[in-house]
Each structure stands twice: as structure tokens, then as C-alpha cells.
PDB file of N, CA and C in Angstrom:
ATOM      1  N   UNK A   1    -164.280  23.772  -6.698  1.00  0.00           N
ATOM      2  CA  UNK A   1    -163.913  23.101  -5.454  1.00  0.00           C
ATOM      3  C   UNK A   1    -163.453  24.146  -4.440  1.00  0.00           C
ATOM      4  N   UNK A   2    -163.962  24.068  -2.740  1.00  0.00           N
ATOM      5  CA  UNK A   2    -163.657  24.884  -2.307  1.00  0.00           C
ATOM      6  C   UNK A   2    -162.094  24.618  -1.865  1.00  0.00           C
ATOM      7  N   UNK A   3    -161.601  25.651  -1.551  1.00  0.00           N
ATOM      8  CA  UNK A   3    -160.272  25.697  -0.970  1.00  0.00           C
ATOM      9  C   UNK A   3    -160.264  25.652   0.312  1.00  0.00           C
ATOM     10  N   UNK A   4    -159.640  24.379   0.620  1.00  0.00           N
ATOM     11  CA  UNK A   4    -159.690  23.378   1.891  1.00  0.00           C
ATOM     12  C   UNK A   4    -158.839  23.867   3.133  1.00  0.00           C
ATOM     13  N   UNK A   5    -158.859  25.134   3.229  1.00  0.00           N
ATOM     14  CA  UNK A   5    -157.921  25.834   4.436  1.00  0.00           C
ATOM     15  C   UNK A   5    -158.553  25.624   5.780  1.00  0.00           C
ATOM     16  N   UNK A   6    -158.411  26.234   6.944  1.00  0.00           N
ATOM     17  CA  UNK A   6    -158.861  26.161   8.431  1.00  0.00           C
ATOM     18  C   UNK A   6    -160.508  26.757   8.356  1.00  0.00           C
ATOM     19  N   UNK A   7    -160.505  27.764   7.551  1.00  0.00           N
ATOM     20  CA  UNK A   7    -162.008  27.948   7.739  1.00  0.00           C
ATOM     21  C   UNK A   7    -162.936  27.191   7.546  1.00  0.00           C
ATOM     22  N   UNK A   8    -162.773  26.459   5.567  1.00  0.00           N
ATOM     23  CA  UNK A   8    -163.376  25.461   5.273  1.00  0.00           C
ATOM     24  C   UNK A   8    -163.600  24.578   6.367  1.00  0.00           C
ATOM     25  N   UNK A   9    -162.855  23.668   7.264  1.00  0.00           N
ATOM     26  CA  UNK A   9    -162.767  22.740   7.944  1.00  0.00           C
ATOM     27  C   UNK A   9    -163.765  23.057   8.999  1.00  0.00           C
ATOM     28  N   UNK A  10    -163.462  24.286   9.592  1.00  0.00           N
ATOM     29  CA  UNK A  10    -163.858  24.315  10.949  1.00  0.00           C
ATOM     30  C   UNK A  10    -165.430  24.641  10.637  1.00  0.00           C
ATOM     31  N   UNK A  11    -165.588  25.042   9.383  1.00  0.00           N
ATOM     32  CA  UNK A  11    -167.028  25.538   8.748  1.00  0.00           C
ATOM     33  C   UNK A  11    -167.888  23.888   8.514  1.00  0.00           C
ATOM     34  N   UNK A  12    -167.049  22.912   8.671  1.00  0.00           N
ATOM     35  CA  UNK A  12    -167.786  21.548   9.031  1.00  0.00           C
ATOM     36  C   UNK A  12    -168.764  21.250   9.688  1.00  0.00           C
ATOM     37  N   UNK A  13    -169.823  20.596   9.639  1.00  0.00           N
ATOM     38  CA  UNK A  13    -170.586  20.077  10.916  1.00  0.00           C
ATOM     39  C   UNK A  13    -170.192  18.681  11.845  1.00  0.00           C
ATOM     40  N   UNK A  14    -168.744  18.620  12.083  1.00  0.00           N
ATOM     41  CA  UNK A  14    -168.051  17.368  13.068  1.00  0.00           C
ATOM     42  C   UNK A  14    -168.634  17.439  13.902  1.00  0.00           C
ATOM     43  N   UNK A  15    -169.613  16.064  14.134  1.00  0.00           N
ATOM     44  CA  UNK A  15    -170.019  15.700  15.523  1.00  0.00           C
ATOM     45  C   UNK A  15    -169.307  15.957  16.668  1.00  0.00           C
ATOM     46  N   UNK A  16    -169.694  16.598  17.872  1.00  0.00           N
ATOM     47  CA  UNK A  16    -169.013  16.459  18.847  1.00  0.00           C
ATOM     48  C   UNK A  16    -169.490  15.704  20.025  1.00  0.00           C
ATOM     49  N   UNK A  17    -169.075  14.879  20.866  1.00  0.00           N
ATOM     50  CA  UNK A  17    -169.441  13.954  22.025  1.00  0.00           C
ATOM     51  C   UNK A  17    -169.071  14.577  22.902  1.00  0.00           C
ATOM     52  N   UNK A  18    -169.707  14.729  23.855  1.00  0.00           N
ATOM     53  CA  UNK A  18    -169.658  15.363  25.429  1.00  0.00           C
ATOM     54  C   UNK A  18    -170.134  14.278  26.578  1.00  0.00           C
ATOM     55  N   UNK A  19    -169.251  14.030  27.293  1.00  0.00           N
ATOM     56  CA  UNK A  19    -169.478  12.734  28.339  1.00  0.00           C
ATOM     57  C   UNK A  19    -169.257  12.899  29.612  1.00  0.00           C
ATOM     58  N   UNK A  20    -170.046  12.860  30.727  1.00  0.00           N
ATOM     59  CA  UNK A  20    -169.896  13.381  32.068  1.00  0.00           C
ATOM     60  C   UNK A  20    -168.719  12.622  32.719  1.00  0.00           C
ATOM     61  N   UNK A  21    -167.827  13.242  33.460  1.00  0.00           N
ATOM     62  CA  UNK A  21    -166.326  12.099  33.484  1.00  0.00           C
ATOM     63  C   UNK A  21    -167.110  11.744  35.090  1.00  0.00           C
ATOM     64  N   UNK A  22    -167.532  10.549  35.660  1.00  0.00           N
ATOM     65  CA  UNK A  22    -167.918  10.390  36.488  1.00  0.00           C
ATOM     66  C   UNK A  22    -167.144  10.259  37.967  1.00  0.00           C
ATOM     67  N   UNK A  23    -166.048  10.102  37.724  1.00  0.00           N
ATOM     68  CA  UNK A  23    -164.561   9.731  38.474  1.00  0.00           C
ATOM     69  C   UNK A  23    -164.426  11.028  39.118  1.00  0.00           C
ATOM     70  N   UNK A  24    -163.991  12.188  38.276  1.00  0.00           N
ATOM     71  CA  UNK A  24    -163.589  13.563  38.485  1.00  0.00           C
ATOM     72  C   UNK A  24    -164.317  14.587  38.746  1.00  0.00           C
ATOM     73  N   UNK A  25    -165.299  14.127  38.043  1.00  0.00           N
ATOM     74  CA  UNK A  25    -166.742  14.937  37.680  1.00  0.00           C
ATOM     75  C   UNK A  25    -166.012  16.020  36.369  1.00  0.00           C
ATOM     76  N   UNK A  26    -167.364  17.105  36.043  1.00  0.00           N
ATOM     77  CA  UNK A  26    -166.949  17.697  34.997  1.00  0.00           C
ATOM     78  C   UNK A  26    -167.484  16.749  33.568  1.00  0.00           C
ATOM     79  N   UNK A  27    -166.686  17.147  32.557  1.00  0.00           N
ATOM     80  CA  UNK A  27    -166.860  16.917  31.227  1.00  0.00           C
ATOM     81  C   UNK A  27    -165.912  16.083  30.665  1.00  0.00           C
ATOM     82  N   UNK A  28    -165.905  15.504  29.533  1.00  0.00           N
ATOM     83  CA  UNK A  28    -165.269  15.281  28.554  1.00  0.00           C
ATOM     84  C   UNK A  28    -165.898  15.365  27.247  1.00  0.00           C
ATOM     85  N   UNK A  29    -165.035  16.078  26.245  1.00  0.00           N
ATOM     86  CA  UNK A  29    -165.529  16.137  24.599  1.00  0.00           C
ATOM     87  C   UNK A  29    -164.339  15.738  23.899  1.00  0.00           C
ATOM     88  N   UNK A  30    -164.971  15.142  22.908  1.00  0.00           N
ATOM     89  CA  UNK A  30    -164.312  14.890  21.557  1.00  0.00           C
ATOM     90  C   UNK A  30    -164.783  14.959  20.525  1.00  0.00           C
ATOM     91  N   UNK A  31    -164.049  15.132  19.517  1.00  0.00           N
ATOM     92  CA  UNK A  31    -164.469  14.608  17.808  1.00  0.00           C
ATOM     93  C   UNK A  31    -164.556  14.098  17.357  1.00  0.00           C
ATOM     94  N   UNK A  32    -165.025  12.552  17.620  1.00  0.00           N
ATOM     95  CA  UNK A  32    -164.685  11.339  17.096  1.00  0.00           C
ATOM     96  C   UNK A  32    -164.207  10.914  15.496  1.00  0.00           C
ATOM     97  N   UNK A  33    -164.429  11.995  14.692  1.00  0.00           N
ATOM     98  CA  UNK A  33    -164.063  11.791  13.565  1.00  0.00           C
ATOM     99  C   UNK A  33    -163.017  12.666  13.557  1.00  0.00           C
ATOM    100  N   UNK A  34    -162.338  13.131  14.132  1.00  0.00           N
ATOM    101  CA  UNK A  34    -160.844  14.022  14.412  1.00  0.00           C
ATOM    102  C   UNK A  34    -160.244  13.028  15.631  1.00  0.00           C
ATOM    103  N   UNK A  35    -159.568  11.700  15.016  1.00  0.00           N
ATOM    104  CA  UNK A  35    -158.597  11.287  16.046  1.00  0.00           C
ATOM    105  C   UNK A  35    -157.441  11.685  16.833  1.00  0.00           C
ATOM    106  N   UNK A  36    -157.876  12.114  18.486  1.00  0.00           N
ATOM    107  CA  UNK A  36    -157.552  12.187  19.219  1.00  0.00           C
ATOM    108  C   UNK A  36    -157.561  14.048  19.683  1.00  0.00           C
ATOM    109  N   UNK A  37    -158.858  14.473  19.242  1.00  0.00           N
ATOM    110  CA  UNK A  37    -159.171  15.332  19.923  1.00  0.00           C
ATOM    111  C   UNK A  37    -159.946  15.433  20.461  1.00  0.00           C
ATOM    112  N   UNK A  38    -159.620  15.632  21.894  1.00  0.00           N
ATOM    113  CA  UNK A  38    -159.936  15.622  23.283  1.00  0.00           C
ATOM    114  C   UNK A  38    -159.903  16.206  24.250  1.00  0.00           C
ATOM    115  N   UNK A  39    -161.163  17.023  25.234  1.00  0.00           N
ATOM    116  CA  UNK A  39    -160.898  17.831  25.809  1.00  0.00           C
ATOM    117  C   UNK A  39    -161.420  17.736  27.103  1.00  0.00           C
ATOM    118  N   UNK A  40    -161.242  18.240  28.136  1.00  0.00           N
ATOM    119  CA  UNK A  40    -162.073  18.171  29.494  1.00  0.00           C
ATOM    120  C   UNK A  40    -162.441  19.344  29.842  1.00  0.00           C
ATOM    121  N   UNK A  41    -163.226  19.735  30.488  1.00  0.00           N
ATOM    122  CA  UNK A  41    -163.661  21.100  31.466  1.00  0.00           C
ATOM    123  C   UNK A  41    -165.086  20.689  32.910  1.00  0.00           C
ATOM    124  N   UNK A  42    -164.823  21.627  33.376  1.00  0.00           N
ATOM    125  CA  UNK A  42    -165.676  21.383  34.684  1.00  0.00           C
ATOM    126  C   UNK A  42    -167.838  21.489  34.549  1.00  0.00           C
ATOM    127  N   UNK A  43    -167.421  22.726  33.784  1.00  0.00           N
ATOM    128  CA  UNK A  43    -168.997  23.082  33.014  1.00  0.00           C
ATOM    129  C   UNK A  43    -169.052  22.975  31.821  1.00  0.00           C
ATOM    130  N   UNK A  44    -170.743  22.040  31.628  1.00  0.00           N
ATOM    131  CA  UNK A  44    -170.499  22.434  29.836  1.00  0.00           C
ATOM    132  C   UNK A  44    -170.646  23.597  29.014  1.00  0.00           C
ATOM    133  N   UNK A  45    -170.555  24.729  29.421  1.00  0.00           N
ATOM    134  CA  UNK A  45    -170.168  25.879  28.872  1.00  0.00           C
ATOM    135  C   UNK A  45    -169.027  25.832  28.547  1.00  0.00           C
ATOM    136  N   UNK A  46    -168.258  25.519  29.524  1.00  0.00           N
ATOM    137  CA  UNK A  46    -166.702  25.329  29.407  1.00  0.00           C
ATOM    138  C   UNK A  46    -165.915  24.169  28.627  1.00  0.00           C
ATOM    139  N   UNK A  47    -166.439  23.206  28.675  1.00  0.00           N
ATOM    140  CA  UNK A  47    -165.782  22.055  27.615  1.00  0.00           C
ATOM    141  C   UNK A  47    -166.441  22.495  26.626  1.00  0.00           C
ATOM    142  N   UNK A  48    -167.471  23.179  25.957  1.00  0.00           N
ATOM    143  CA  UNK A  48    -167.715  23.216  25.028  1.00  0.00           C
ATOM    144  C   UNK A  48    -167.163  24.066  23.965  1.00  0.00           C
ATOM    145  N   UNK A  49    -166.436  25.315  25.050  1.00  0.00           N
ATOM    146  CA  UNK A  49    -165.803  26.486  24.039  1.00  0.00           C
ATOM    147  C   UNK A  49    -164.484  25.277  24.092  1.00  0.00           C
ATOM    148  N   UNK A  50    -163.881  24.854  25.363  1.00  0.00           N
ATOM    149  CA  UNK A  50    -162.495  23.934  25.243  1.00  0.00           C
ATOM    150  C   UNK A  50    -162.523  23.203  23.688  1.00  0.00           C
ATOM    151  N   UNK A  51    -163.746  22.264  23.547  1.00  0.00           N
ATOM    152  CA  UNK A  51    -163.573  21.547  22.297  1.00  0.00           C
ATOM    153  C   UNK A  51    -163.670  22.368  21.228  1.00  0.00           C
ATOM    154  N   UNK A  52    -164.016  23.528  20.978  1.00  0.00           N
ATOM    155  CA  UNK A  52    -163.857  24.262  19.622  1.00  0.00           C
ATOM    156  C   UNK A  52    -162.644  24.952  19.640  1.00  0.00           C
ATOM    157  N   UNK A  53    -161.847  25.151  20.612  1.00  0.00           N
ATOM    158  CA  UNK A  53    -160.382  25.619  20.443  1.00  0.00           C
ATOM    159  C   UNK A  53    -159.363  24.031  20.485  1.00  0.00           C
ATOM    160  N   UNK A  54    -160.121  23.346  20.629  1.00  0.00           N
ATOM    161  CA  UNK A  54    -158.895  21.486  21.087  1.00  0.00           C
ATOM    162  C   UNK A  54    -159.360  21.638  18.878  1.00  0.00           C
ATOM    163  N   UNK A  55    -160.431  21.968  18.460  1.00  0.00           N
ATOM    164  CA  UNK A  55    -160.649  21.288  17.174  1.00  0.00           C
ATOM    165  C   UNK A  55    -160.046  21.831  16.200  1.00  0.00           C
ATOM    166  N   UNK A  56    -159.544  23.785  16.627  1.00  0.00           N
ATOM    167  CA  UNK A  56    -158.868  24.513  15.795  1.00  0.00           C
ATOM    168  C   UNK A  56    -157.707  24.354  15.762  1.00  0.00           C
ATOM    169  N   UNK A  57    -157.166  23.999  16.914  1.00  0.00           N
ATOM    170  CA  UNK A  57    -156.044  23.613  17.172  1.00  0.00           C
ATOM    171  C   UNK A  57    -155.332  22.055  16.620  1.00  0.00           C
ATOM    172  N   UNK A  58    -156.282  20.831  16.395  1.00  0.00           N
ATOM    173  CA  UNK A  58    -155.615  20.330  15.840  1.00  0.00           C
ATOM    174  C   UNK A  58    -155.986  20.114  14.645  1.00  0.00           C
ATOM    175  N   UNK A  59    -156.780  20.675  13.939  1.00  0.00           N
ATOM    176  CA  UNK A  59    -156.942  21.234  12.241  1.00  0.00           C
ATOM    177  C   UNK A  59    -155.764  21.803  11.655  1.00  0.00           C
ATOM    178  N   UNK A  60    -155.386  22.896  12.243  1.00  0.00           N
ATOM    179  CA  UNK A  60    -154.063  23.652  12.031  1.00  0.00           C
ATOM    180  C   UNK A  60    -152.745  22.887  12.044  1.00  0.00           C
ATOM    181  N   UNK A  61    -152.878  21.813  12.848  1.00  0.00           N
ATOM    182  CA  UNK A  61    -151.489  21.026  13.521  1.00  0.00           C
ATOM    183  C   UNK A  61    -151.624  20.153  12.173  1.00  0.00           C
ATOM    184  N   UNK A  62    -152.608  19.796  11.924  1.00  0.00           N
ATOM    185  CA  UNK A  62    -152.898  18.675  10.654  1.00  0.00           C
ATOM    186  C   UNK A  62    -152.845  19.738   9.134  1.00  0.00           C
ATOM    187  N   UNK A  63    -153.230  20.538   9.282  1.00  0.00           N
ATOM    188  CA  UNK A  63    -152.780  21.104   7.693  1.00  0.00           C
ATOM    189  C   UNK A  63    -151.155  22.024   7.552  1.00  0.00           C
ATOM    190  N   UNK A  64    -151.036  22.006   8.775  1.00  0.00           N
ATOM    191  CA  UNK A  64    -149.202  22.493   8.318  1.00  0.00           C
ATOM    192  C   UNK A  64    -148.246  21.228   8.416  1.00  0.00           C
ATOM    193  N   UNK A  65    -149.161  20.105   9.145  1.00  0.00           N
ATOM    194  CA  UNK A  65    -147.733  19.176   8.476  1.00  0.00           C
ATOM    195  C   UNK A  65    -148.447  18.006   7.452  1.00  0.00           C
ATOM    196  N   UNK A  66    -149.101  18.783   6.766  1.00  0.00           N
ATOM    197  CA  UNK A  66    -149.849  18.386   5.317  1.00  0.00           C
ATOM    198  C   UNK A  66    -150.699  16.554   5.766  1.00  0.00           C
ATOM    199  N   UNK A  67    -151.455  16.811   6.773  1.00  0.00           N
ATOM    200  CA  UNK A  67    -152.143  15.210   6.836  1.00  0.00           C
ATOM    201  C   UNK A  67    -153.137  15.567   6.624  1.00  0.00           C
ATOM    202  N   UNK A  68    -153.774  14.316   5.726  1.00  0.00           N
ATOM    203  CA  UNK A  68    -155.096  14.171   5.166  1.00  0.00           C
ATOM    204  C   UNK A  68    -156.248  14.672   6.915  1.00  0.00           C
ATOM    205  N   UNK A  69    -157.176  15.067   5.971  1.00  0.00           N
ATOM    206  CA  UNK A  69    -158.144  15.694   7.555  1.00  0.00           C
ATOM    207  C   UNK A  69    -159.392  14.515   6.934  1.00  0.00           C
ATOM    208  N   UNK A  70    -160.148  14.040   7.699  1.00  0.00           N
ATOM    209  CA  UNK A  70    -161.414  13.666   7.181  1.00  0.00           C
ATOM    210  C   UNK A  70    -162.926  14.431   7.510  1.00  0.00           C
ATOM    211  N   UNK A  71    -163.299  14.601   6.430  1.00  0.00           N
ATOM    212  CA  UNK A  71    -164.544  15.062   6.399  1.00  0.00           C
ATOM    213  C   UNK A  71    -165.319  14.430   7.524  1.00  0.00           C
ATOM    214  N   UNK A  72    -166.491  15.114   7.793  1.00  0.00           N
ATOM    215  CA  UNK A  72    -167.154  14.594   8.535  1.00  0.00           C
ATOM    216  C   UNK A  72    -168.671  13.618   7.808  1.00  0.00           C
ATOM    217  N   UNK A  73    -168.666  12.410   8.360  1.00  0.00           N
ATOM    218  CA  UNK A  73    -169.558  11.284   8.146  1.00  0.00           C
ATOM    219  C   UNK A  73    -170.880  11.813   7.612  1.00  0.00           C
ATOM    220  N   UNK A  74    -171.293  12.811   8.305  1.00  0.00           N
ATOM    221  CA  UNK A  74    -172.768  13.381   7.695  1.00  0.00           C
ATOM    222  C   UNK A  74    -172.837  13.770   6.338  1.00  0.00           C
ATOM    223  N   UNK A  75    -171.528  14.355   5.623  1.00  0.00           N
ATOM    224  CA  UNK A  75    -171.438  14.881   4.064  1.00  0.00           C
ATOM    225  C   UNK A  75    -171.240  13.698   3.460  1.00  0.00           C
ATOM    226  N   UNK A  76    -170.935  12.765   3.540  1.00  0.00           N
ATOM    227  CA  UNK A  76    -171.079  11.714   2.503  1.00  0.00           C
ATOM    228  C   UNK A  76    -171.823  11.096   1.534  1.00  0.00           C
ATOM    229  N   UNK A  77    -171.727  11.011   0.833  1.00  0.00           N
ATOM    230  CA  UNK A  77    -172.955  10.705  -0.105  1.00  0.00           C
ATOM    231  C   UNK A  77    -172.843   8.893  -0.260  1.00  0.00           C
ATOM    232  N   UNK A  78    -174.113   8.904  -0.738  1.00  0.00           N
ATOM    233  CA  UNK A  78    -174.098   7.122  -1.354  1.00  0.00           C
ATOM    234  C   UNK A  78    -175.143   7.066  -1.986  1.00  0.00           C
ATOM    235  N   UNK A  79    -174.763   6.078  -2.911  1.00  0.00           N
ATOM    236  CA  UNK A  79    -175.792   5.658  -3.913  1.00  0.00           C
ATOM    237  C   UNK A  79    -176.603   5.344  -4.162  1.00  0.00           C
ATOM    238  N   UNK A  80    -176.482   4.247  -2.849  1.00  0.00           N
ATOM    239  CA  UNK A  80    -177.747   2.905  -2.672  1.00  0.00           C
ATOM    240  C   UNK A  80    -177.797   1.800  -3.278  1.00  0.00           C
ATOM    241  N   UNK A  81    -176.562   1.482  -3.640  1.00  0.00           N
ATOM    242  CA  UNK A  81    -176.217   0.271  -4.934  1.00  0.00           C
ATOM    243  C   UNK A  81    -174.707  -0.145  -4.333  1.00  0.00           C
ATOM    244  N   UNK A  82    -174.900  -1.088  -4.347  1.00  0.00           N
ATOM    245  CA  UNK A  82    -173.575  -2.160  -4.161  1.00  0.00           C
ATOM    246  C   UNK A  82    -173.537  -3.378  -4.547  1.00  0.00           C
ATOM    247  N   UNK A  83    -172.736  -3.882  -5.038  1.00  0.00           N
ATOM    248  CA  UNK A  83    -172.051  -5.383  -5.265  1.00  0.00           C
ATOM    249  C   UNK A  83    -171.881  -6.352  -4.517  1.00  0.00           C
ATOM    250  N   UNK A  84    -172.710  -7.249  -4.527  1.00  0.00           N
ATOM    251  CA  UNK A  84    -172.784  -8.397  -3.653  1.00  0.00           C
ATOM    252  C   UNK A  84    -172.158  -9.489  -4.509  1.00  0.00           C
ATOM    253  N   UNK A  85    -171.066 -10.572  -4.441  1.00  0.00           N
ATOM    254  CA  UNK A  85    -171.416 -11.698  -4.856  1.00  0.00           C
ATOM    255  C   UNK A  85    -171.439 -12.937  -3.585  1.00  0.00           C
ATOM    256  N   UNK A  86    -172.511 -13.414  -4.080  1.00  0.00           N
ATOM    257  CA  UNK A  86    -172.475 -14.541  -3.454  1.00  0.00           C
ATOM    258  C   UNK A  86    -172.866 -16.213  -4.120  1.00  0.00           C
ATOM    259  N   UNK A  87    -173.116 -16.834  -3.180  1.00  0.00           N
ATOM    260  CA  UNK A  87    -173.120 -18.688  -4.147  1.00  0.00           C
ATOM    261  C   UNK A  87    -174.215 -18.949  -5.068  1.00  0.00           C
ATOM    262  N   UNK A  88    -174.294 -19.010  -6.087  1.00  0.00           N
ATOM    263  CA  UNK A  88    -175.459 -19.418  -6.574  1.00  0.00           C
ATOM    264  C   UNK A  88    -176.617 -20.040  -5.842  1.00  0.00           C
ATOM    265  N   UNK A  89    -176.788 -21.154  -4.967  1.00  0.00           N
ATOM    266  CA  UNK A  89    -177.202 -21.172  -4.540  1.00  0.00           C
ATOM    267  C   UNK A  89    -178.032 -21.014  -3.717  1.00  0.00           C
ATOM    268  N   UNK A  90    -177.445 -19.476  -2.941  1.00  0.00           N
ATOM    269  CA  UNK A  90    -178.262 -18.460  -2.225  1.00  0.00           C
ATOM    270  C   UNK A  90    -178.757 -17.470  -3.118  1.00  0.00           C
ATOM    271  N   UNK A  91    -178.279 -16.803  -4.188  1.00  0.00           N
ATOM    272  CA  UNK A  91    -179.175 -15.874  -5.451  1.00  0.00           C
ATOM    273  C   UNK A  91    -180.133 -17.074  -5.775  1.00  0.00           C
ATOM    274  N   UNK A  92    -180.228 -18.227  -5.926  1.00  0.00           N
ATOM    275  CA  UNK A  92    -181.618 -18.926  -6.095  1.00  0.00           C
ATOM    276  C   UNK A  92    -182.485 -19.345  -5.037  1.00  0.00           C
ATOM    277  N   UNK A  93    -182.150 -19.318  -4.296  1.00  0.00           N
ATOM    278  CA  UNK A  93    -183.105 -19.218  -2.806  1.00  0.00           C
ATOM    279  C   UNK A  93    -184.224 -17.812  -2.536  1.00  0.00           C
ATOM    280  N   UNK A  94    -182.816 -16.649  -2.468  1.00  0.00           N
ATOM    281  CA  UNK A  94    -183.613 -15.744  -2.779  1.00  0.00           C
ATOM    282  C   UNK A  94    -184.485 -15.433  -3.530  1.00  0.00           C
ATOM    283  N   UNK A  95    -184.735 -15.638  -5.172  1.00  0.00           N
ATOM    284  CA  UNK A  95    -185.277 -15.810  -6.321  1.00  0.00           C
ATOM    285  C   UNK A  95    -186.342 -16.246  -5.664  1.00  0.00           C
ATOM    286  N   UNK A  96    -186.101 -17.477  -5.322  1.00  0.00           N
ATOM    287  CA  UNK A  96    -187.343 -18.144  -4.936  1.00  0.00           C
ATOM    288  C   UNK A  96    -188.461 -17.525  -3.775  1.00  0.00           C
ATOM    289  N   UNK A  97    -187.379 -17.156  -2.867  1.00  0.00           N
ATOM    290  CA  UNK A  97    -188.322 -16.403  -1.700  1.00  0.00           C
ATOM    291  C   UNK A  97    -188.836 -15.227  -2.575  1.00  0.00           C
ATOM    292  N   UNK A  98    -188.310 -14.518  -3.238  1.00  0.00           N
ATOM    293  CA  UNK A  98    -188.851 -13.089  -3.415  1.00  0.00           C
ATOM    294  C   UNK A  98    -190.002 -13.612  -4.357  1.00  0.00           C
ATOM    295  N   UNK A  99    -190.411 -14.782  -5.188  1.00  0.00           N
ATOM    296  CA  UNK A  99    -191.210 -14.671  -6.285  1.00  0.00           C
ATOM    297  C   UNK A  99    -192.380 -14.751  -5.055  1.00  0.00           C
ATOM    298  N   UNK A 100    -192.058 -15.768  -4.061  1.00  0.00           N
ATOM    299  CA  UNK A 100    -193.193 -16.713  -3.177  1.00  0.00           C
ATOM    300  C   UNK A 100    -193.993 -15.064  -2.390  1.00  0.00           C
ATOM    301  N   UNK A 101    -192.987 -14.125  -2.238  1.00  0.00           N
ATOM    302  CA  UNK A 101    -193.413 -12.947  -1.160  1.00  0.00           C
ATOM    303  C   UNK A 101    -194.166 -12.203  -2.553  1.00  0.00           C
ATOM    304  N   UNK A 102    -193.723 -12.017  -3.791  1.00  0.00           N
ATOM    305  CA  UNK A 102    -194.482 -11.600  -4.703  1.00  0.00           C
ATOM    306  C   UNK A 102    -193.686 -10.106  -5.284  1.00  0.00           C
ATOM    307  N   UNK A 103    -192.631 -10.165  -4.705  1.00  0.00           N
ATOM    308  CA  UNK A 103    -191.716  -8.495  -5.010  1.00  0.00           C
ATOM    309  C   UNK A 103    -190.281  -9.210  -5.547  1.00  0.00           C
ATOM    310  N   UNK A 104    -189.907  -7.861  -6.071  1.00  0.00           N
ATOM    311  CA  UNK A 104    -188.500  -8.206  -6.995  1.00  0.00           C
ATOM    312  C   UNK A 104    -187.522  -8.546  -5.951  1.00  0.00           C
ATOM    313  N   UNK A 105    -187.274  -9.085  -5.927  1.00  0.00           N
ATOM    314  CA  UNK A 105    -185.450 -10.038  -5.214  1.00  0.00           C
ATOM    315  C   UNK A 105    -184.639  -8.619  -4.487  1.00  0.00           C
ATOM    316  N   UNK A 106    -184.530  -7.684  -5.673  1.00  0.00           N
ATOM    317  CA  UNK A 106    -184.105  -6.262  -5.087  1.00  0.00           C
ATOM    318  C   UNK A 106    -184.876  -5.786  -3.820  1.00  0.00           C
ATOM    319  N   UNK A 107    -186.121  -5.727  -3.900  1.00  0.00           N
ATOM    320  CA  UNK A 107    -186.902  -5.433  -2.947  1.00  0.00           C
ATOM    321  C   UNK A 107    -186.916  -6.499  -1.820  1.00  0.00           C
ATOM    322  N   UNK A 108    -187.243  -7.652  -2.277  1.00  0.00           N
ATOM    323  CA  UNK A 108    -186.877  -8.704  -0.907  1.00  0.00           C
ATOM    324  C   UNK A 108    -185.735  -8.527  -0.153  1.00  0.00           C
ATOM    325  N   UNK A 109    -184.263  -8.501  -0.692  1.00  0.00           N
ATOM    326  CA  UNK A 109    -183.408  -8.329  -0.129  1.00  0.00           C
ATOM    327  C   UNK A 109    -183.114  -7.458   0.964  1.00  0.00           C
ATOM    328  N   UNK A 110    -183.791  -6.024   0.194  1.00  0.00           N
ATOM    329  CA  UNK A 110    -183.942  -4.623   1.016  1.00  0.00           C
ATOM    330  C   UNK A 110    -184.328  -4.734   2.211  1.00  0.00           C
ATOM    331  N   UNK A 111    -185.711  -5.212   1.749  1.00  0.00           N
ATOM    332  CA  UNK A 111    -186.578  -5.572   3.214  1.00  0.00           C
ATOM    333  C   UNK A 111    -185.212  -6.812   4.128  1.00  0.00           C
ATOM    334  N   UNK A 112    -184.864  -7.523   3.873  1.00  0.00           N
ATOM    335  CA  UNK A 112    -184.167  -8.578   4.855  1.00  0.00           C
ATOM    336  C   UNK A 112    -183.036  -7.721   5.029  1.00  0.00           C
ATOM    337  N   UNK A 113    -182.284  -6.731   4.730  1.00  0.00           N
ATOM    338  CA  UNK A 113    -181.481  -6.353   5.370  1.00  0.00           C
ATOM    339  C   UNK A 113    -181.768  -5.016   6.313  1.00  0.00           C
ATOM    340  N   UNK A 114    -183.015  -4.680   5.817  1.00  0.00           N
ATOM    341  CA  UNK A 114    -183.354  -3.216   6.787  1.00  0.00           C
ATOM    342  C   UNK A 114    -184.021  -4.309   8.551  1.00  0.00           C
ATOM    343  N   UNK A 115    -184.486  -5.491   7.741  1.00  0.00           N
ATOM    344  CA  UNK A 115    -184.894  -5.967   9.414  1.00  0.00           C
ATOM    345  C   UNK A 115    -182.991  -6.156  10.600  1.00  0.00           C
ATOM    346  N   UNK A 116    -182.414  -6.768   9.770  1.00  0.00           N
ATOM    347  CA  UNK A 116    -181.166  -6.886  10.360  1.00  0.00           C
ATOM    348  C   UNK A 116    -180.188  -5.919  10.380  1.00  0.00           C
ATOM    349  N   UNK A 117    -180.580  -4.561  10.019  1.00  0.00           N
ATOM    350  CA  UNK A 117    -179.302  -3.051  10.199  1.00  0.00           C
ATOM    351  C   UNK A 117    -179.823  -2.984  11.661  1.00  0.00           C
TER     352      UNK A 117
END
């Protein structure tokens, strides 16, 4: 396991958001997965080095007063398997639809939830 110090962290790939402040003009960036780091500058040259010193800065603030940091969303892993329960009723509906479409229930399902993600 690596040892989870400032380098590790900042050696992350955390999304960063950059948003034209339309009011002021200029920039705004954040980390959205680092709550409440936030930065402004006039050019995005300039908010962009701003947000990699706003991100070191509160990495550091978060590991000396020992708070959990979160990884960033892209390293996550998953399985592809989860636990559904639901009414009998609807596991036999489905049953039924998936025999009528001609694929396993697993596969029907798949398909009905990739149309609705």
C-alpha cells in the first residue's frame, strides 16, 4: 500500500472544473471532489496554476489535522453486480418479459436500465 502523504495525493488525477465567471469576467476552478476548493484568476493560465496551489494547499490543511481526503471518482473500481430486492411480482414480470425478448432476465434487465442511465 502506498503511503498516503501530499505527493501520493497530489499524484491523483482530481478532476478539475474551470468556469468563465460571467459577472466579473475571468475564471473560476475547483475540485469538485475536494470540498471547497476554490479558486479564481483573470487568465486561464492563471487559474490554472491558482487551482494547483488552492489543491496543495488544502491537501496539506486536510492531512495535518488528520481528515479523511477522498480519492478521486475515476480510481474506483466496481464489479458490476448488485443486489436488488424487489416484489415478487415484478421478478415475475420480468421473467416473463425476458423469456418473451428471448435473453436471460440478467440481460433484459441490463438492457432496461442502460436505456434509462
Amino acid at each position: 500500500m502506498k503511503n498516503k502523504n501530499l505527493d501520493y495525493y497530489l499524484s491523483l488525477p482530481y478532476k478539475l472544473s474551470i468556469i468563465p465567471d460571467l459577472e466579473e469576467g475571468g475564471y473560476a476552478a475547483e475540485y469538485p471532489e475536494l470540498p471547497g476548493c476554490i479558486t479564481c484568476g483573470k487568465k486561464i493560465e492563471e487559474v490554472i496554476a491558482f487551482a494547483e496551489d488552492a489543491k496543495k494547499s488544502w491537501l496539506t490543511v486536510a492531512l495535518d489535522n488528520g481528515d479523511d481526503i477522498p480519492e478521486p471518482e475515476s480510481l474506483k473500481k466496481y464489479s458490476g453486480q448488485f443486489k436488488l430486492r424487489i416484489p415478487k411480482s415484478l421478478h415475475r414480470l420480468l421473467v416473463l418479459h425476458a423469456k418473451e425478448q428471448g435473453v436471460s432476465m440478467n440481460q433484459y434487465c441490463a438492457t432496461i436500465l442502460a436505456k434509462h442511465a
